[in-house]
Protein backbone atom coordinates (compact mmCIF):
# COMPACT_ATOMS: atom_id res chain seq x y z
CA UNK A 1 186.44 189.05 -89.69
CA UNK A 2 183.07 187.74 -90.72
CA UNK A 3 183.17 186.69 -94.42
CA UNK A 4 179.49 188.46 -95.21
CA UNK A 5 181.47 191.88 -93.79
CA UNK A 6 183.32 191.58 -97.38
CA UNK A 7 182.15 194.07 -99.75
CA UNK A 8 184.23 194.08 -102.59
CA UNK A 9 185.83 191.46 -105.65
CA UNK A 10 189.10 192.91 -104.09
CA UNK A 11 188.91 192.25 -100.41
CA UNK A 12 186.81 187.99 -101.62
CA UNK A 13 190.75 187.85 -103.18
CA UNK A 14 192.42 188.44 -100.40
CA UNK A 15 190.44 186.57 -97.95
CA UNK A 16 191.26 183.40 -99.93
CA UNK A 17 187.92 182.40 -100.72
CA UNK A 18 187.26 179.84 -103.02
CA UNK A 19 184.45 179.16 -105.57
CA UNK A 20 182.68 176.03 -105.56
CA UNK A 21 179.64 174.95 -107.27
CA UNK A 22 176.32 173.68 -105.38
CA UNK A 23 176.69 170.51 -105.65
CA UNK A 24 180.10 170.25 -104.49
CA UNK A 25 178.88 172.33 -101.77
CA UNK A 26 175.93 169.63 -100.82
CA UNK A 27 178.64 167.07 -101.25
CA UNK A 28 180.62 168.53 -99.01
CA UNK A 29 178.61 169.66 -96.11
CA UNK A 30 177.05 166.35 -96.68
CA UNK A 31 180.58 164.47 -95.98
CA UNK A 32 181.12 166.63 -92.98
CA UNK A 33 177.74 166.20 -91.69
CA UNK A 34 177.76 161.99 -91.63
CA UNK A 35 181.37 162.37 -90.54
CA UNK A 36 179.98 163.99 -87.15
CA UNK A 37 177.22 161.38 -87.56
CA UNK A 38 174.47 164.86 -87.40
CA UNK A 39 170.97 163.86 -88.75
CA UNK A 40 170.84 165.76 -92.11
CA UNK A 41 166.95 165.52 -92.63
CA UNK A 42 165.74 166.45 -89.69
CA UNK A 43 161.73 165.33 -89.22
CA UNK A 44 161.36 162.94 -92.14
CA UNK A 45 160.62 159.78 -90.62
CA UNK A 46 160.82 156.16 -92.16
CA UNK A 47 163.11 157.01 -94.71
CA UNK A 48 166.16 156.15 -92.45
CA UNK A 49 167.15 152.84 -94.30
CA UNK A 50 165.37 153.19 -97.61
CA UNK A 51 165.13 156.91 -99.37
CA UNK A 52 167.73 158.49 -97.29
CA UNK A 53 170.52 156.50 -98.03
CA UNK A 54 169.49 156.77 -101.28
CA UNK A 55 169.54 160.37 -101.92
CA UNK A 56 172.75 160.68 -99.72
CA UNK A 57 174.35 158.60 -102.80
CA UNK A 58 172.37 161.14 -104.98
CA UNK A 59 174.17 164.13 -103.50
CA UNK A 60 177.45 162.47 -103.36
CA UNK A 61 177.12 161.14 -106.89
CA UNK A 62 176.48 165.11 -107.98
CA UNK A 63 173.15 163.88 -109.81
CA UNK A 64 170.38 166.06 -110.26
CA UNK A 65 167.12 164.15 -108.93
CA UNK A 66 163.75 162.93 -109.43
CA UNK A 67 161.13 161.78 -106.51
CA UNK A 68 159.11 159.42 -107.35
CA UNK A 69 156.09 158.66 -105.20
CA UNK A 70 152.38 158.99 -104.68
CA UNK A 71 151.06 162.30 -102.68
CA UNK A 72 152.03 163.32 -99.20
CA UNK A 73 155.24 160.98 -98.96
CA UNK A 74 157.83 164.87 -98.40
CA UNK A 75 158.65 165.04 -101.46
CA UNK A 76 158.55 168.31 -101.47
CA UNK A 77 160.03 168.90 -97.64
CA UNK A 78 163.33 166.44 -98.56
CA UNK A 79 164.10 169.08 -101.34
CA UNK A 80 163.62 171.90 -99.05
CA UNK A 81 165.61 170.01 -96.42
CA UNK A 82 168.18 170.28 -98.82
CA UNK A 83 169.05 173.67 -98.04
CA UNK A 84 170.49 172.44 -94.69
CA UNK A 85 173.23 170.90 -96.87
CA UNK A 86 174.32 174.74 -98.28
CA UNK A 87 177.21 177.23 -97.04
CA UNK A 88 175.74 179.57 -95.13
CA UNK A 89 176.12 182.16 -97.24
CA UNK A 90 178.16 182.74 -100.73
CA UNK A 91 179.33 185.95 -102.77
CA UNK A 92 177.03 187.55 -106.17
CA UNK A 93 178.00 190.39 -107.62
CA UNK A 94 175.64 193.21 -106.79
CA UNK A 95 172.76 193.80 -108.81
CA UNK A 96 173.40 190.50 -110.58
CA UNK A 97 169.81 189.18 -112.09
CA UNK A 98 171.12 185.42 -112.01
CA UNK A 99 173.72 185.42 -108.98
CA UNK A 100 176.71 185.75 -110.58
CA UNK A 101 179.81 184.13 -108.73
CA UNK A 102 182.15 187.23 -108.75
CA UNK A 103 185.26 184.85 -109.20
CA UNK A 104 183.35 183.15 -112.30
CA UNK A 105 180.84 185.74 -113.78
CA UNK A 106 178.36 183.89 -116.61
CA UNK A 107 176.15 186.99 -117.36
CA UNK A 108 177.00 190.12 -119.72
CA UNK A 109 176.04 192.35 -117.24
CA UNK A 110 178.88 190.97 -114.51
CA UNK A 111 181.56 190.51 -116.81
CA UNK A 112 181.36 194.38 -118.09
CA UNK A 113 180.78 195.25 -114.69
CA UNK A 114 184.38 193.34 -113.43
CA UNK A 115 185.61 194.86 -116.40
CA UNK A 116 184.78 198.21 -115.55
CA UNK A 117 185.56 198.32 -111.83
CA UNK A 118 188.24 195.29 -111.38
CA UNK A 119 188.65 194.50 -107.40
CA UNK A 120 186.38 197.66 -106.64
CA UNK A 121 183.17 195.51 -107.86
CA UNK A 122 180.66 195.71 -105.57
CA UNK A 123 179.63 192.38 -104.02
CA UNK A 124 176.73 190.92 -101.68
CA UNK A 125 176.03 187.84 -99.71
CA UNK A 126 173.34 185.62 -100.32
CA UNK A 127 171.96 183.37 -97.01
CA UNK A 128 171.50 179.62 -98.20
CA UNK A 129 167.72 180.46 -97.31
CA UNK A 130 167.32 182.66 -100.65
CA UNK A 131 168.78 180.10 -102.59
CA UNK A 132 165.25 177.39 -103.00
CA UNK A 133 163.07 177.92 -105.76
CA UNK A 134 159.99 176.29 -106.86
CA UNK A 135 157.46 175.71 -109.90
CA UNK A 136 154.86 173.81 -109.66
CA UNK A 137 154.50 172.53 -113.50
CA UNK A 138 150.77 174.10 -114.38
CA UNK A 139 149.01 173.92 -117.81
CA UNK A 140 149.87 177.85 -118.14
CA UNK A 141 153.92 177.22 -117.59
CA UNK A 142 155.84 178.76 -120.45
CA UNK A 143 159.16 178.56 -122.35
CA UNK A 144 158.82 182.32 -121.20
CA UNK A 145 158.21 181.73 -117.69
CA UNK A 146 160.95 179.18 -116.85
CA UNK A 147 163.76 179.87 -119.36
CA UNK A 148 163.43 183.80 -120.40
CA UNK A 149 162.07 186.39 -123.46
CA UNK A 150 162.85 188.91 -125.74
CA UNK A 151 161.62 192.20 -123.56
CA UNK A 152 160.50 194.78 -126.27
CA UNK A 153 159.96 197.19 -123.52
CA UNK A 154 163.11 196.78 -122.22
CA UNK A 155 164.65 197.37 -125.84
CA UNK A 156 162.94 200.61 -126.29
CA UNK A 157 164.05 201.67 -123.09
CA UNK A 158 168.15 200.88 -123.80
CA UNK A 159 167.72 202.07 -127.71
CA UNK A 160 168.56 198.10 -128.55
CA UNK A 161 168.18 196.39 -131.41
CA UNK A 162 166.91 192.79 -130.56
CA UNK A 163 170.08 191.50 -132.09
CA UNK A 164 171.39 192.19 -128.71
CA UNK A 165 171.65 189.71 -125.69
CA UNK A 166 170.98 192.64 -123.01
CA UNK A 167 167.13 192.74 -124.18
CA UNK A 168 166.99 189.07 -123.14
CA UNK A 169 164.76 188.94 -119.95
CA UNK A 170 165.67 185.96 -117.81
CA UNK A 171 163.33 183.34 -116.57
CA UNK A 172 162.67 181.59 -113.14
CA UNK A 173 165.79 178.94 -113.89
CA UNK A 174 168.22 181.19 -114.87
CA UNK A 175 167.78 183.55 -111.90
CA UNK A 176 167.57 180.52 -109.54
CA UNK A 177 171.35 180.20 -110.65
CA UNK A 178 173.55 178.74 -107.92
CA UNK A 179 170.43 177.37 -106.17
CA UNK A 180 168.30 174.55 -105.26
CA UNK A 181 165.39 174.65 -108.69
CA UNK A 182 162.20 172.18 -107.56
CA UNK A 183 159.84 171.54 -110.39
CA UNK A 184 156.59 169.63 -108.75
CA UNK A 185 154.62 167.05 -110.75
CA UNK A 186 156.94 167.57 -113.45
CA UNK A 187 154.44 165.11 -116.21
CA UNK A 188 151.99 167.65 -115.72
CA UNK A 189 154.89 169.85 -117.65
CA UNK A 190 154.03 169.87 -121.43
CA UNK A 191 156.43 167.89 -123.31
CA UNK A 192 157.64 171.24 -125.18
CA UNK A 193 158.87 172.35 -122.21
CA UNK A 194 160.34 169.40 -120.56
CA UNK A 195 162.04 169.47 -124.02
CA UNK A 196 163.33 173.09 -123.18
CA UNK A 197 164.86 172.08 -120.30
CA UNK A 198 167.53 169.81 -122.43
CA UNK A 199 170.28 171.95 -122.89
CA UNK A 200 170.28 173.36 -119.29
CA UNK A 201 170.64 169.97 -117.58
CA UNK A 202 173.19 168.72 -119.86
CA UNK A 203 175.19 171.07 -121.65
CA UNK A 204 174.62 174.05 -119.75
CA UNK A 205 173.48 176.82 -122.16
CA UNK A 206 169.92 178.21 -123.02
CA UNK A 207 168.09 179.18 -126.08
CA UNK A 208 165.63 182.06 -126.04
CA UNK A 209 164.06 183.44 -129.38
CA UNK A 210 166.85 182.60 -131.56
CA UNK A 211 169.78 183.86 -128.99
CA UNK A 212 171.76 180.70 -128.16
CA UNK A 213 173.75 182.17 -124.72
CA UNK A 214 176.58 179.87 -122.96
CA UNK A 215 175.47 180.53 -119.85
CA UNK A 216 176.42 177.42 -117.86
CA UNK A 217 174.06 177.50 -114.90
CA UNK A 218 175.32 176.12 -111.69
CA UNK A 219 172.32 174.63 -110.19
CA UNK A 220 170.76 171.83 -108.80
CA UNK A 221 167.70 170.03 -110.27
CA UNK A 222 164.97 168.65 -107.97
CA UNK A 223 162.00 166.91 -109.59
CA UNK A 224 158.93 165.39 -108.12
CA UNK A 225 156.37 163.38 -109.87
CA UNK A 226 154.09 160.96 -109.40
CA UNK A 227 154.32 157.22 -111.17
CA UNK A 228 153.42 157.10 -114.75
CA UNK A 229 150.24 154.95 -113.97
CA UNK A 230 149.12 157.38 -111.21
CA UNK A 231 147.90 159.56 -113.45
CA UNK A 232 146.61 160.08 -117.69
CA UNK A 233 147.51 163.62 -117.59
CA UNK A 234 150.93 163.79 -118.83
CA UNK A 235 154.09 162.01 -118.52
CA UNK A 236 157.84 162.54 -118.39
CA UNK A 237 159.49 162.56 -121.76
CA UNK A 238 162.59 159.87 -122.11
CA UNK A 239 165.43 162.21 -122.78
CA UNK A 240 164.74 164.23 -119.75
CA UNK A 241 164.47 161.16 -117.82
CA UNK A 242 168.00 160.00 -119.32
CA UNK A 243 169.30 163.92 -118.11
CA UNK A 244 168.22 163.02 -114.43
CA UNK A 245 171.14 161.23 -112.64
CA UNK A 246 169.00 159.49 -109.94
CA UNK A 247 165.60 158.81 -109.81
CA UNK A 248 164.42 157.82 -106.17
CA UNK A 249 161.18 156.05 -105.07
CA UNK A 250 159.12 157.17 -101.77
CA UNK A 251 157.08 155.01 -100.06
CA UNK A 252 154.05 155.64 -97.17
CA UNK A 253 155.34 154.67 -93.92
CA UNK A 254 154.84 150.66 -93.30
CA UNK A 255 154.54 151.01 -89.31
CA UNK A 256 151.73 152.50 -87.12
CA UNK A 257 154.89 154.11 -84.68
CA UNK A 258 156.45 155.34 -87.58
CA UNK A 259 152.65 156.93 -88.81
CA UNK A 260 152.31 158.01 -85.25
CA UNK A 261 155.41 159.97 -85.04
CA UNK A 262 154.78 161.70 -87.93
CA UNK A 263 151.01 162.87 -87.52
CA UNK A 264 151.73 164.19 -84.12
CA UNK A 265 154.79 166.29 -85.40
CA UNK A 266 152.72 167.60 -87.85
CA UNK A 267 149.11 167.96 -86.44
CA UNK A 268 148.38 172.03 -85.57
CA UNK A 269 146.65 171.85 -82.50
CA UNK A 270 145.37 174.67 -80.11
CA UNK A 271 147.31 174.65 -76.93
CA UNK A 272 143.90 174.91 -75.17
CA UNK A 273 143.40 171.26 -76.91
CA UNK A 274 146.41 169.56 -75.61
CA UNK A 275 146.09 171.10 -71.85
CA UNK A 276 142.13 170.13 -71.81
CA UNK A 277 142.19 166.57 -73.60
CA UNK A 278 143.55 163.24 -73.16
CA UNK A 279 144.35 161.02 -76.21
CA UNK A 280 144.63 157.32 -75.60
CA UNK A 281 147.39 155.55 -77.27
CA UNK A 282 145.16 153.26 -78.43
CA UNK A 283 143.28 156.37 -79.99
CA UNK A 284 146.11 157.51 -81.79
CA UNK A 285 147.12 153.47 -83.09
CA UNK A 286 143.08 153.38 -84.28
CA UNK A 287 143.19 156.98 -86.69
CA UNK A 288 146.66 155.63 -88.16
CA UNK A 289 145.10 152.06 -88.48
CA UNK A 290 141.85 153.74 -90.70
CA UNK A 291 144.37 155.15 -93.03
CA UNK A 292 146.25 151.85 -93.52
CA UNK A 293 142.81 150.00 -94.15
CA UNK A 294 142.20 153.23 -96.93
CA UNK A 295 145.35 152.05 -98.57
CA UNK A 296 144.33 148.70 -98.29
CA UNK A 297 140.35 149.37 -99.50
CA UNK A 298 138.79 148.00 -102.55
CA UNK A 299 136.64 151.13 -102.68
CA UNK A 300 139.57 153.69 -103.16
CA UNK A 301 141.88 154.06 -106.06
CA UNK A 302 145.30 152.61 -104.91
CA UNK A 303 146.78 154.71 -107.79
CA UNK A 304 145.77 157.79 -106.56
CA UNK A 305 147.31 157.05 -102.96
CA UNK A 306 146.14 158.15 -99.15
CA UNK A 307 148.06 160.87 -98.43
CA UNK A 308 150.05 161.24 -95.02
CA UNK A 309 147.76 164.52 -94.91
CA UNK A 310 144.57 162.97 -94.02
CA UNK A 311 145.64 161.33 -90.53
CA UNK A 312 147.36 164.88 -90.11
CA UNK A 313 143.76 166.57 -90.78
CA UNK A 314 141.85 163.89 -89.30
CA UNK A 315 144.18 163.73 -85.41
CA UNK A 316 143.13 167.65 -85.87
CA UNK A 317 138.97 166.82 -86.66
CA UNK A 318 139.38 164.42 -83.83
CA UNK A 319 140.55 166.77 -80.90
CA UNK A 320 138.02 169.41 -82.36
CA UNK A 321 135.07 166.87 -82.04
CA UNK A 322 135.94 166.40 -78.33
CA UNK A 323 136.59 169.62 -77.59
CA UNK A 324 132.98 170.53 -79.12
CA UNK A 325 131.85 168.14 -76.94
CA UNK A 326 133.40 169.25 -73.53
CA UNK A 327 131.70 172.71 -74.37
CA UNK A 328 128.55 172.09 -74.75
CA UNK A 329 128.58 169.84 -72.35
CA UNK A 330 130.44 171.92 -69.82
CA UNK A 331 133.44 169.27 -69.16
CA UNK A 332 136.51 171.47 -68.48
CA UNK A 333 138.80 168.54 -69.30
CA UNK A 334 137.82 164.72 -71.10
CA UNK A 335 138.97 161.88 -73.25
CA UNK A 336 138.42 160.95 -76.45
CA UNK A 337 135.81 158.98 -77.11
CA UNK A 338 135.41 156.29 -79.91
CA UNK A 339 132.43 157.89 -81.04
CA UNK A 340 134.66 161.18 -81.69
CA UNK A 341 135.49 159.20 -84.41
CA UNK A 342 132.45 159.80 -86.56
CA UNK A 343 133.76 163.98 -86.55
CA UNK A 344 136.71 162.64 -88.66
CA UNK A 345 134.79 161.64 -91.78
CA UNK A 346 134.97 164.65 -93.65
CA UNK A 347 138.76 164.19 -93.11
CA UNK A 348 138.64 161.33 -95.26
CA UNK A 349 136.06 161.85 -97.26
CA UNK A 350 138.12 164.89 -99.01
CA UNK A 351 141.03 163.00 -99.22
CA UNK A 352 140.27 159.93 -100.79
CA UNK A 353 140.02 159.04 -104.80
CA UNK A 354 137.00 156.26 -104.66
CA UNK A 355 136.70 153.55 -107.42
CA UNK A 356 133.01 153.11 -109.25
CA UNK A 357 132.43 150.48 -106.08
CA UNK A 358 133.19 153.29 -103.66
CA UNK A 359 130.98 155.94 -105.75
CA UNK A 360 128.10 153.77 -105.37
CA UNK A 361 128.68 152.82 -102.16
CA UNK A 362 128.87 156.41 -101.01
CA UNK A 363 132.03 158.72 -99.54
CA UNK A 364 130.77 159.25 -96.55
CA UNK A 365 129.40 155.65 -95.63
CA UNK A 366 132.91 154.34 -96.98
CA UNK A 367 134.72 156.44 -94.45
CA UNK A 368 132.64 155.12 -91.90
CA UNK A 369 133.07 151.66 -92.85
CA UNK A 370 136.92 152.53 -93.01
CA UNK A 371 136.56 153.17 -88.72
CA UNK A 372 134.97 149.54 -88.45
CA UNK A 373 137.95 147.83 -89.93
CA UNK A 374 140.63 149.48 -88.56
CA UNK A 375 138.47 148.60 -84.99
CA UNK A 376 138.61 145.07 -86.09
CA UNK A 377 142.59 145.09 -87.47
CA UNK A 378 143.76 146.43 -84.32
CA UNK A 379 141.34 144.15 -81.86
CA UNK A 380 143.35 141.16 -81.86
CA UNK A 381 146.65 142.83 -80.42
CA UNK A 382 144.73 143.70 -77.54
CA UNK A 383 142.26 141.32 -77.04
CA UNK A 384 141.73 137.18 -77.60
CA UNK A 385 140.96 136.59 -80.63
CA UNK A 386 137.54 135.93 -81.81
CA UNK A 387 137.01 132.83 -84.32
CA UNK A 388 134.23 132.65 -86.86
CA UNK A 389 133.51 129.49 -86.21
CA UNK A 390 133.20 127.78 -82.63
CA UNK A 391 131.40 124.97 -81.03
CA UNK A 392 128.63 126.42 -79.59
CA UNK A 393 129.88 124.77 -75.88
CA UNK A 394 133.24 126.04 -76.48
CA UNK A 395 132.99 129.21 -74.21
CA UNK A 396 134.16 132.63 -75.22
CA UNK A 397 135.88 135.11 -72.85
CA UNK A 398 132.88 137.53 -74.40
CA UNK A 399 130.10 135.62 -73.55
CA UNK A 400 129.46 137.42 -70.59
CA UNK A 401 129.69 140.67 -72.53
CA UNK A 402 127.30 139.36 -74.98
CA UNK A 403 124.76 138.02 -72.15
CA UNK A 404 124.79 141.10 -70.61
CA UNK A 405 123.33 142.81 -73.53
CA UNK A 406 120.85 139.79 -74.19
CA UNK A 407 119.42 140.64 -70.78
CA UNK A 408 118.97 144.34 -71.31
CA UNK A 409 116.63 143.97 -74.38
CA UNK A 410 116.15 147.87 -74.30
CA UNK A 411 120.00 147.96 -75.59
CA UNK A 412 122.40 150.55 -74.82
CA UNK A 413 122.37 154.03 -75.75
CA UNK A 414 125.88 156.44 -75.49
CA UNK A 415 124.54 159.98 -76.89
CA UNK A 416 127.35 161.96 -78.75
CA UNK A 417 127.06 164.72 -75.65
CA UNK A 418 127.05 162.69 -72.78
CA UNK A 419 128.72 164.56 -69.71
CA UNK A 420 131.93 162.47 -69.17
CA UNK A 421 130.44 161.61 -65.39
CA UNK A 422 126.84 159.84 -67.56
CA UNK A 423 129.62 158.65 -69.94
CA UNK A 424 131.72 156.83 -67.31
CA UNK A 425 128.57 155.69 -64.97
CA UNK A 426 126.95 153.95 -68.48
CA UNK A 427 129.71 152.57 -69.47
CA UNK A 428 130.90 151.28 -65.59
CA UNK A 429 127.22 149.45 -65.94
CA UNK A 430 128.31 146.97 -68.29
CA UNK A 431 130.25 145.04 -65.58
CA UNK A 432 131.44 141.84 -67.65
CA UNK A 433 133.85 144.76 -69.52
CA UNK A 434 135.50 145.09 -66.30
CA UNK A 435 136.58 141.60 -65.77
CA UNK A 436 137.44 141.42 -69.50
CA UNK A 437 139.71 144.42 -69.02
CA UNK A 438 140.96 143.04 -65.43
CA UNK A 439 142.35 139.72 -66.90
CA UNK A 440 143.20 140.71 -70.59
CA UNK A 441 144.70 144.69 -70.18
CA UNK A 442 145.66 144.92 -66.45
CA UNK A 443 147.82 147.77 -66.34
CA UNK A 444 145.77 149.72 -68.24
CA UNK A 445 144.80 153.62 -66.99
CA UNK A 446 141.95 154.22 -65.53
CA UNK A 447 141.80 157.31 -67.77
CA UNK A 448 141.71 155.28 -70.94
CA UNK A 449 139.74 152.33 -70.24
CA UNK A 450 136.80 153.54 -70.84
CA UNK A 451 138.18 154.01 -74.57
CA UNK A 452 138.92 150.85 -74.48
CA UNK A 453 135.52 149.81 -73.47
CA UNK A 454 133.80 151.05 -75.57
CA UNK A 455 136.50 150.05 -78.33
CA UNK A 456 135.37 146.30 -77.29
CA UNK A 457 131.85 147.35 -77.88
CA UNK A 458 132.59 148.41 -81.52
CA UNK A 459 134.57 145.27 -81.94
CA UNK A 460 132.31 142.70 -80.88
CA UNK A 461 129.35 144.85 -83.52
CA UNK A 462 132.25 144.12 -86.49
CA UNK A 463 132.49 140.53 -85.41
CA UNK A 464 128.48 140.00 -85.62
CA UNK A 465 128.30 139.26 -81.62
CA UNK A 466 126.76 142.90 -80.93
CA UNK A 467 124.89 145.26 -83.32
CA UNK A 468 124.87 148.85 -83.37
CA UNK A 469 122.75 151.49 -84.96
CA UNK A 470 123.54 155.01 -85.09
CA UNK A 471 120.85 157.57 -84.90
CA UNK A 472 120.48 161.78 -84.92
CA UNK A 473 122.11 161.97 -80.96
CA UNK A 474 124.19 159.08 -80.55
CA UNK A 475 124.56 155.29 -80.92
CA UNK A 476 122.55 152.08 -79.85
CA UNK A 477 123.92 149.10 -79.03
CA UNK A 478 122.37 145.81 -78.81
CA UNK A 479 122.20 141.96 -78.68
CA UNK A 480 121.79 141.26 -82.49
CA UNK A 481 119.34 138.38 -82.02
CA UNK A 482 117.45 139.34 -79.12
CA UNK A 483 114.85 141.70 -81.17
CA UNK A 484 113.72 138.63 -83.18
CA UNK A 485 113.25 136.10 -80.44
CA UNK A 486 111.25 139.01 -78.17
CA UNK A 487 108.76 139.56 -81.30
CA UNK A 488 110.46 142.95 -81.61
C-alpha cells in the first residue's frame, strides 16, 4: 500500500510511520543521495568544489543558511534545488492552516481536532513540491505579512474576544511550517522585522499583538543577500546574522567552459533558430569573453556585479540578429557573423551598473567597446601574438593582411545584410586571410572560418594595424595610414 492512500491518524499508526523534522529529512536524503554518489543539484555549474561542498556541510550541520553573492550567481535556484532533498510526500492534518504533523500537532486548531476525533482524524499528504515558499524582502513587508495579526473580522465572526488565540491570523512563515522559507535580499528587510524574526529562528515561538504562542515551527531558513558594500540600502542586523548557522559565499563562474555551459542551458531559443543557424565555438567563447571584460571594466560598478543573465539575454539577441538577417535577406540557413554582435548591445546596456567614467562615456558606446576587448583577450589563443613594439624589418605573419588593405585604398565594406553568398565571396577576396588561417587554424570548418576571418579583421583594428568605421548599413575597414599618405 501506497503511504499517500492513508487517510486517517489511525491507519499513519499502524503503518509505522515516523515523524521527522525537515532538516533531518534534507540530512537524510542528502546522506543517501552522496552514498549512491547521485548529483544533488542538478544544473548549477561551477559550484562543484567551492559552494556545493559547502552547503552539503550546511545541510548536514542542520544550519539554517544565508547566500551571499552578487546578482545572477542561483542563489535563488540552489534553494529551490533544495526541494530535491525532501520526502516525497509527508502527513498534515486536514484543514491544518500551518501543516500540522498529525503525530506532533503545534496549532490549537489540530490539537482539539485529535482531541475530538482520536485515530479517526482526518489526514492529507503534502508533495515536497508544495512545501517552497518565498518573500522577496520589499519596503511594504510587514510584521503582519510574515509573522501573523489579530483578525477583527474573524473575531466577530466566532463571537471571540481578542483575548483568544483562535482570532490570531497566521502569516506567510507560520503557514510555510514544515517547509523550505526563502527570504531574497534579506538587508532590504527593515531592521524591525529582521528583529521579528528572532524568536522563530532560535527559540521557536512567535509574538503577535501581545499573544506570545509556543508554536515551535519546523522549518528551514534560506536567506539570500547581497554583500554589505554592494549596496546603501539596508543591511543585515548582527543578531540575525549570529541566528544563521552558515553563511555561504557565491562566486561568477572563473572559466569561459564553465560560462558556456551555463548560457546554453539556459538561453530560450526558437527551435526554428537552432535548425536554421550555425554558432561558431569561437562565437560562443567571444559573448562569454565580453562579459568577463564587463567584470573586469573600469567603466562598470564592480559592486553592483554582471549578472550570469546578460550572456543568457545576449546568446538570445545574438541568434535573433542573424535570424533578422537571413530574412530579409532571404538566406534559409547562415552563420553568425561578428558583426551580429553589434544586435547584443542592448543586452548589456540594461544590465550593467556604469561608474561616473562609464556615464560620460556613454552605455551604449561602452558596450561596444566591451566587444573590442573581449576580440583582443581571446586573439592570442588563436592567433600569434601581436607585439607593440617591433623592428620595423622584423616581419609579421599579418603583414600581408595589412598590405592587402594598403593596396585597396577604397577599404572594405561588409553591410549588416549581406546575402551569405556576397558575404563569403568579400570576405574569400582578402586572400592573405587564407594563408593566415591555412598555417595558424588548419583544421578549422569551412563553415566557421569565415567567423574567424572576419574575427582577425576586428583584431588587427584593436591592435592599431587596421581601422574600422561603422556607418548606417554596415562597417568599413581600412589601412589606418593609407588615407593620410593618398591626401585623403
Amino acid at each position: 500500500m501506497k503511504i499517500e492512500t492513508i487517510k486517517t491518524l489511525g491507519e499513519l499508526k499502524k503503518a509505522g510511520y515516523q515523524s521527522k523534522s525537515i532538516k533531518d529529512e534534507l540530512r537524510d536524503n542528502l546522506i543517501e543521495k552522496i552514498k549512491n554518489k547521485t548529483t544533488v543539484f542538478e544544473g548549477v555549474h561551477g559550484y562543484e568544489n567551492t559552494v556545493i561542498p559547502e552547503l552539503e556541510r550546511a545541510i548536514l550541520s542542520r544550519h539554517n543558511i544565508n547566500f551571499l553573492g552578487l546578482r545572477g550567481q542561483a542563489k535563488t535556484r540552489l534553494a529551490r534545488l533544495m526541494l530535491n532533498l525532501l520526502d516525497e510526500y509527508i502527513p498534515v492534518v486536514e484543514g491544518s492552516e500551518i501543516n500540522d504533523d498529525p503525530l506532533q500537532p503545534i496549532s490549537r486548531f489540530a490539537t482539539e481536532l485529535i482531541t475530538e476525533k482520536g485515530d479517526d482524524t482526518p489526514i492529507t499528504w503534502m508533495h515536497r513540491s508544495e512545501r517552497f515558499a518565498e518573500k522577496l524582502a520589499t519596503p511594504d513587508v510587514t510584521v503582519a505579512d510574515i509573522i501573523g495579526d489579530v483578525d477583527p473580522i474573524k473575531a466577530a465572526n466566532l463571537k471571540l474576544s481578542y483575548a483568544d488565540d483562535r482570532v490570531i491570523h497566521y502569516g506567510m512563515i507560520p503557514r510555510a511550517n514544515r517547509c523550505i522559507f526563502v527570504i531574497n535580499e534579506l538587508p532590504d528587510l527593515q531592521a524591525r522585522i529582521q528583529v521579528a524574526l528572532f524568536n522563530i529562528l532560535q527559540e521557536g515561538d512567535i509574538q503577535i499583538r501581545g499573544f506570545k504562542l509556543r508554536l515551535p515551527l519546523d522549518m528551514q531558513f534560506i536567506f539570500t543577500a547581497n554583500p554589505e558594500d554592494y549596496t546603501n540600502r539596508g543591511s543585515i542586523v548582527t543578531p540575525l546574522k549570529d541566528r544563521i548557522g552558515s553563511q555561504i559565499l557565491t562566486h561568477y563562474p572563473t572559466d569561459i567552459e564553465t560560462a558556456k555551459t551555463i548560457t546554453q542551458q539556459e538561453a530560450k531559443s526558437d527551435g526554428r533558430q537552432k535548425e536554421s543557424i550555425h554558432v561558431p565555438e569561437l562565437a560562443k567563447d567571444l559573448l562569454e569573453q565580453i562579459v568577463f571584460e564587463a567584470r573586469d571594466s573600469d567603466f562598470i560598478d564592480e559592486k553592483s556585479g554582471v549578472s550570469a543573465r546578460l550572456s543568457i539575454t545576449a546568446f538570445e539577441n545574438l541568434l535573433s540578429a542573424a535570424e533578422l538577417r537571413s530574412l530579409k535577406s532571404g538566406d534559409e540557413k547562415t552563420t553568425i557573423r561578428l558583426s551580429d554582435f553589434l544586435g547584443i548591445i542592448p543586452a548589456i546596456t540594461g544590465k550593467v551598473e556604469l561608474v561616473y567614467e562609464g556615464e560620460q562615456e556613454g552605455a551604449a558606446q561602452v558596450a561596444y567597446n566591451l566587444i573590442g576587448e573581449a576580440v583582443k583577450s581571446l586573439f592570442p589563443e588563436y592567433f600569434p601574438k601581436i607585439e607593440k613594439l617591433k623592428k620595423q624589418e622584423d616581419e609579421s605573419p599579418y603583414d600581408n593582411i595589412v598590405s592587402w588593405f594598403f593596396n585597396n585604398s577604397d577599404g572594405f565594406e561588409l553591410l549588416d545584410d549581406l546575402r551569405d553568398k556576397e558575404y563569403i565571396s568579400l570576405l574569400d577576396a582578402v586572400s592573405p586571410l587564407d594563408d593566415l588561417l591555412g598555417e595558424h587554424q588548419p583544421k578549422l570548418l569551412k563553415e566557421e572560418s569565415y567567423f574567424v576571418k572576419e574575427f582577425v579583421l576586428w583584431a588587427l583594428v584593436e591592435y592599431k594595424l587596421l581601422s574600422k568605421y561603422r556607418f548606417t548599413e554596415g562597417i568599413q575597414f581600412k589601412d589606418p595610414y593609407g588615407s593620410f599618405i593618398s591626401g585623403l
